[in-house]
N, C-alpha and C. Protein backbone atom coordinates (compact mmCIF):
# COMPACT_ATOMS: atom_id res chain seq x y z
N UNK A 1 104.20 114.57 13.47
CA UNK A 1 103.36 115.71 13.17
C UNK A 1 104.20 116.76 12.47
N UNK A 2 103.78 117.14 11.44
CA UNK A 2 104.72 118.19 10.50
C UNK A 2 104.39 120.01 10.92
N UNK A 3 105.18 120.28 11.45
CA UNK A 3 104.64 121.80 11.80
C UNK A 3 105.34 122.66 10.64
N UNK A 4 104.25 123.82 10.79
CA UNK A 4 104.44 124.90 9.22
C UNK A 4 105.69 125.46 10.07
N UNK A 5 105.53 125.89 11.32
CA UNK A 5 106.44 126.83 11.60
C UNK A 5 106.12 126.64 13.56
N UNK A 6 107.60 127.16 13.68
CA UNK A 6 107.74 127.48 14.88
C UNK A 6 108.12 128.84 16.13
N UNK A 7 107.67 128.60 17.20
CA UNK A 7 107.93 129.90 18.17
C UNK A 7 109.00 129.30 19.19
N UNK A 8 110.08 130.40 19.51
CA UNK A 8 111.04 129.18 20.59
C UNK A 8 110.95 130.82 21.70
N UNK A 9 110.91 130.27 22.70
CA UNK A 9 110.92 131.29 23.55
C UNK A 9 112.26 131.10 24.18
N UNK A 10 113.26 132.33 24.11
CA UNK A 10 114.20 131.59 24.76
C UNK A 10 115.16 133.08 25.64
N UNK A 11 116.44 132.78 26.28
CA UNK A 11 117.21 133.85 26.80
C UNK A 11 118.30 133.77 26.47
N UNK A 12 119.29 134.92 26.62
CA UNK A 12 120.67 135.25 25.82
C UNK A 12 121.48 134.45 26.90
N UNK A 13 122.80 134.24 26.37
CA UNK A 13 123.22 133.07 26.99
C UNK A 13 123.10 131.73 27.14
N UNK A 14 121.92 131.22 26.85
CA UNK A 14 121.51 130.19 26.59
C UNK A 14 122.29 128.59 25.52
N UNK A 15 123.21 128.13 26.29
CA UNK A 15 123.68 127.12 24.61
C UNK A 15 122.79 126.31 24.43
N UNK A 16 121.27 126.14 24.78
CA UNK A 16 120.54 125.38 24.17
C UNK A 16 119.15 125.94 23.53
N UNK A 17 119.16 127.13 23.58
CA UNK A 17 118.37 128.21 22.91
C UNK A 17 119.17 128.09 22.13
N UNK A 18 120.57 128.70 21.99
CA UNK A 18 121.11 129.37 20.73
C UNK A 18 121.18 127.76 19.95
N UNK A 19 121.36 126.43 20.25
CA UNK A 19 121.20 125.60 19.47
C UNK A 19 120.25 125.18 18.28
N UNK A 20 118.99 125.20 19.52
CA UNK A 20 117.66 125.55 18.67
C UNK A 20 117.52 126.35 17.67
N UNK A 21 117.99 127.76 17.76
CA UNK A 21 117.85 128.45 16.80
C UNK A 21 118.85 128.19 15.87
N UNK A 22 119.71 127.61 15.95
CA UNK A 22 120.80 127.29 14.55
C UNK A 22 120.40 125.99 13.83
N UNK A 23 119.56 124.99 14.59
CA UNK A 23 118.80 124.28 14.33
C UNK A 23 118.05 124.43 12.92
N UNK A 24 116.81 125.36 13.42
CA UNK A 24 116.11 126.15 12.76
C UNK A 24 116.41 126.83 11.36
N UNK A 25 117.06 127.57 11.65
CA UNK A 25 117.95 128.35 10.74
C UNK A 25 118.86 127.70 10.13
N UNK A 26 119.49 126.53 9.65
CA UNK A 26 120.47 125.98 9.48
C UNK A 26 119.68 125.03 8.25
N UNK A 27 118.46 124.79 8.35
CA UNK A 27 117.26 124.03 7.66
C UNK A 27 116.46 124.47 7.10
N UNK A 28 116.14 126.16 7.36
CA UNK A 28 115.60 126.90 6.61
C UNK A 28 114.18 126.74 6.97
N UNK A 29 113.93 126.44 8.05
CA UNK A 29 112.32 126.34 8.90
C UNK A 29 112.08 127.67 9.40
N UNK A 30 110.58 127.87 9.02
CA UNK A 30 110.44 128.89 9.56
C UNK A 30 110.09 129.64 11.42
N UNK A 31 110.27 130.49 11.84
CA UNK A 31 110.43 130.04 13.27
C UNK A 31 110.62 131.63 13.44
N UNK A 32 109.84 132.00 14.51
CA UNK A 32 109.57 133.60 15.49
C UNK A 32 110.47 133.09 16.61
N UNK A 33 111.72 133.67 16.91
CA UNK A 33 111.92 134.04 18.25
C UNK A 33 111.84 135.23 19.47
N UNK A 34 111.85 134.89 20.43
CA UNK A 34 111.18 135.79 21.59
C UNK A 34 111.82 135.66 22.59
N UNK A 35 113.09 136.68 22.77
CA UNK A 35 113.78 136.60 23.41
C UNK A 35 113.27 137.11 25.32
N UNK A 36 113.18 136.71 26.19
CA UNK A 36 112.83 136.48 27.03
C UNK A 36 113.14 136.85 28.98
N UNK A 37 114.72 137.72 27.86
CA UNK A 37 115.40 138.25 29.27
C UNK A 37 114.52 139.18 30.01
N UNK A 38 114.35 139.90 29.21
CA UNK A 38 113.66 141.61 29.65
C UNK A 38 111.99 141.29 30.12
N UNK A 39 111.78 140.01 30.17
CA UNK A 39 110.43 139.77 29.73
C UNK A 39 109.75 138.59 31.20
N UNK A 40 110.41 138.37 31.97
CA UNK A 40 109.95 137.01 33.15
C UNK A 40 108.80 137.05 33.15
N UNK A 41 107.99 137.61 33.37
CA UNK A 41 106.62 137.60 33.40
C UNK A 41 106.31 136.87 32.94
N UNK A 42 106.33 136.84 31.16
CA UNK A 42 105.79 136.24 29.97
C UNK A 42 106.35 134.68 30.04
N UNK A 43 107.27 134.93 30.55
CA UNK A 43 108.03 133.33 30.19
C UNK A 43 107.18 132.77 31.56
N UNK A 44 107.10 133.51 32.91
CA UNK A 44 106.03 132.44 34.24
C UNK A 44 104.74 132.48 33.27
N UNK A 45 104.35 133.19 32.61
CA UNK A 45 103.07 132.65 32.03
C UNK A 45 102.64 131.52 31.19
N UNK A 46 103.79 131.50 30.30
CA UNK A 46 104.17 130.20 29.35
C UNK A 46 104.72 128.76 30.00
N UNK A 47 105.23 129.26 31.11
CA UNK A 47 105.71 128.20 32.15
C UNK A 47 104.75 127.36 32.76
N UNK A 48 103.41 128.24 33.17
CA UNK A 48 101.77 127.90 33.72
C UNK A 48 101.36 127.51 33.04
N UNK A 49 101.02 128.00 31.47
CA UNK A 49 100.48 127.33 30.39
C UNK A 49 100.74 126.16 29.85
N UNK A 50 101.64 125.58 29.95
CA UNK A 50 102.43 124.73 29.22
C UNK A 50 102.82 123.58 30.02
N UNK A 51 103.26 123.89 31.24
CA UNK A 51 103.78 123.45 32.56
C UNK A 51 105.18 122.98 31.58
N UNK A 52 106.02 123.36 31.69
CA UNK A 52 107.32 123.39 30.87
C UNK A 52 108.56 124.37 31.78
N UNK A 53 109.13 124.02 32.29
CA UNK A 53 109.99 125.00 33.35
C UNK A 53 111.47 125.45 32.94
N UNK A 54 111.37 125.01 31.40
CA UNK A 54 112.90 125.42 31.00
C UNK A 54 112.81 126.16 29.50
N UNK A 55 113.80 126.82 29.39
CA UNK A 55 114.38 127.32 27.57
C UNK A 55 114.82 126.37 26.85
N UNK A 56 115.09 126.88 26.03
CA UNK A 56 114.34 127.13 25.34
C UNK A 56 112.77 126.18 25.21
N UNK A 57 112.02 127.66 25.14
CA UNK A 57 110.45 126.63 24.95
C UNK A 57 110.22 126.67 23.82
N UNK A 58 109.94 125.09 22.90
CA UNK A 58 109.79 125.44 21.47
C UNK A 58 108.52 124.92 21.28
N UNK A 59 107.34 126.05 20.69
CA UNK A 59 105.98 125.65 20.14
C UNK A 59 105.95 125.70 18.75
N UNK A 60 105.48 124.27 18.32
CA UNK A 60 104.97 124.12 16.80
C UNK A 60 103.66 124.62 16.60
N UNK A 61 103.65 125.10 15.18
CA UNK A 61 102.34 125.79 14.48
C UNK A 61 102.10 124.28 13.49
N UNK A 62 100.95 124.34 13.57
CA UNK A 62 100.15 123.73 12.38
C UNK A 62 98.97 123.89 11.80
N UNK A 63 99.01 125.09 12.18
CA UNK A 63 98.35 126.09 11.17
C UNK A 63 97.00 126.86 11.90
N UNK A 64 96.43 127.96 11.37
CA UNK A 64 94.98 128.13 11.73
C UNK A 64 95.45 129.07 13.45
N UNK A 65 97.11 129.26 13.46
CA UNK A 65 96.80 129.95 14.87
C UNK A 65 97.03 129.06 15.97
N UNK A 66 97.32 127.75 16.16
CA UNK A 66 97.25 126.91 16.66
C UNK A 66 98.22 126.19 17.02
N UNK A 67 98.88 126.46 18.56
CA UNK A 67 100.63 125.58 18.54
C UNK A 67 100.05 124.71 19.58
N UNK A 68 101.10 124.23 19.49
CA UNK A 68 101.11 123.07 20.55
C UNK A 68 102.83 123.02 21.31
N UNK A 69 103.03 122.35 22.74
CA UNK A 69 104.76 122.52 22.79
C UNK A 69 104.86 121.45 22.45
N UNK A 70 106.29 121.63 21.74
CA UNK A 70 107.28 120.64 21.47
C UNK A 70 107.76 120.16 22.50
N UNK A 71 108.83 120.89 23.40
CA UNK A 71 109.57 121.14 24.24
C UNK A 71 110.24 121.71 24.13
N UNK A 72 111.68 121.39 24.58
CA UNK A 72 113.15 122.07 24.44
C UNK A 72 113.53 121.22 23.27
N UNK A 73 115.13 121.94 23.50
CA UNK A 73 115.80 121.55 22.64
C UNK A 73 116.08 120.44 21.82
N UNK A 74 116.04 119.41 22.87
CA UNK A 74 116.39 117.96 22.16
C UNK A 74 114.91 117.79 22.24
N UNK A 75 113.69 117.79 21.99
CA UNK A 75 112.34 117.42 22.09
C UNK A 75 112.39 118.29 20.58
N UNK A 76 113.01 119.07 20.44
CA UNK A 76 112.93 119.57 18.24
C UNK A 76 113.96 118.87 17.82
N UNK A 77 114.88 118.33 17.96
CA UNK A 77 115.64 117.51 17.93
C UNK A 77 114.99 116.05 16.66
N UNK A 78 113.95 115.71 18.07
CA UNK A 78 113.57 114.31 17.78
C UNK A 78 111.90 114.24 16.87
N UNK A 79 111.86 115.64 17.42
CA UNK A 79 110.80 116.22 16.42
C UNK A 79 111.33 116.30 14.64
N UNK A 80 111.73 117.08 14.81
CA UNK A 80 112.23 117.34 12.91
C UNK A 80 113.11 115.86 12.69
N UNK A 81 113.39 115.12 13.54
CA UNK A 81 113.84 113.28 12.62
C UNK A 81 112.96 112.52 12.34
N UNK A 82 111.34 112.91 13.25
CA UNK A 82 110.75 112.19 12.92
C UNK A 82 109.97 112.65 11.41
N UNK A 83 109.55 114.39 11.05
CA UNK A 83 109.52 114.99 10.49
C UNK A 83 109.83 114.41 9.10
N UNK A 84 110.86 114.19 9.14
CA UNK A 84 112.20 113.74 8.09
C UNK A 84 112.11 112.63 7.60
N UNK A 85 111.35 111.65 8.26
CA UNK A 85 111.35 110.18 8.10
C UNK A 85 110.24 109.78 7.29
């Protein structure tokens, strides 16, 4: 599935947030991050929504407003190879 763009929800400190985002950035994909320290609330909400219990959380857009999760880190990983292929 080819996503236009992505959202990674993630926290400082993180070496698999900050992966993701060099990921991202390194490929020139487009991608909102939302950093998540100051914020728990939002991340138990995304945690309920999603049922996903770790960071980085990465949701693909494909358009129209509409994500879906990827997962983490290695789940964009195997996402953008298949992408690629």
């Amino acid at each position: 599935m080819l996503y236009r763009k992505y959202i990674l929800l993630t926290k400082k400190e993180c070496p698999y947030c900050e992966e993701a985002v060099e990921i991202l950035s390194s490929r020139d994909i487009e991608y909102c991050e939302i950093d998540l320290q100051e914020s728990p609330q939002i991340l138990d909400h995304f945690k309920d929504a999603f049922e996903h219990n770790t960071v980085p959380m990465v949701l693909g857009s494909f358009g129209a407003g509409l994500y879906k999760l990827v997962g983490g880190c290695d789940d964009l990983k195997r996402t953008l190879v298949v992408e690629n292929e």
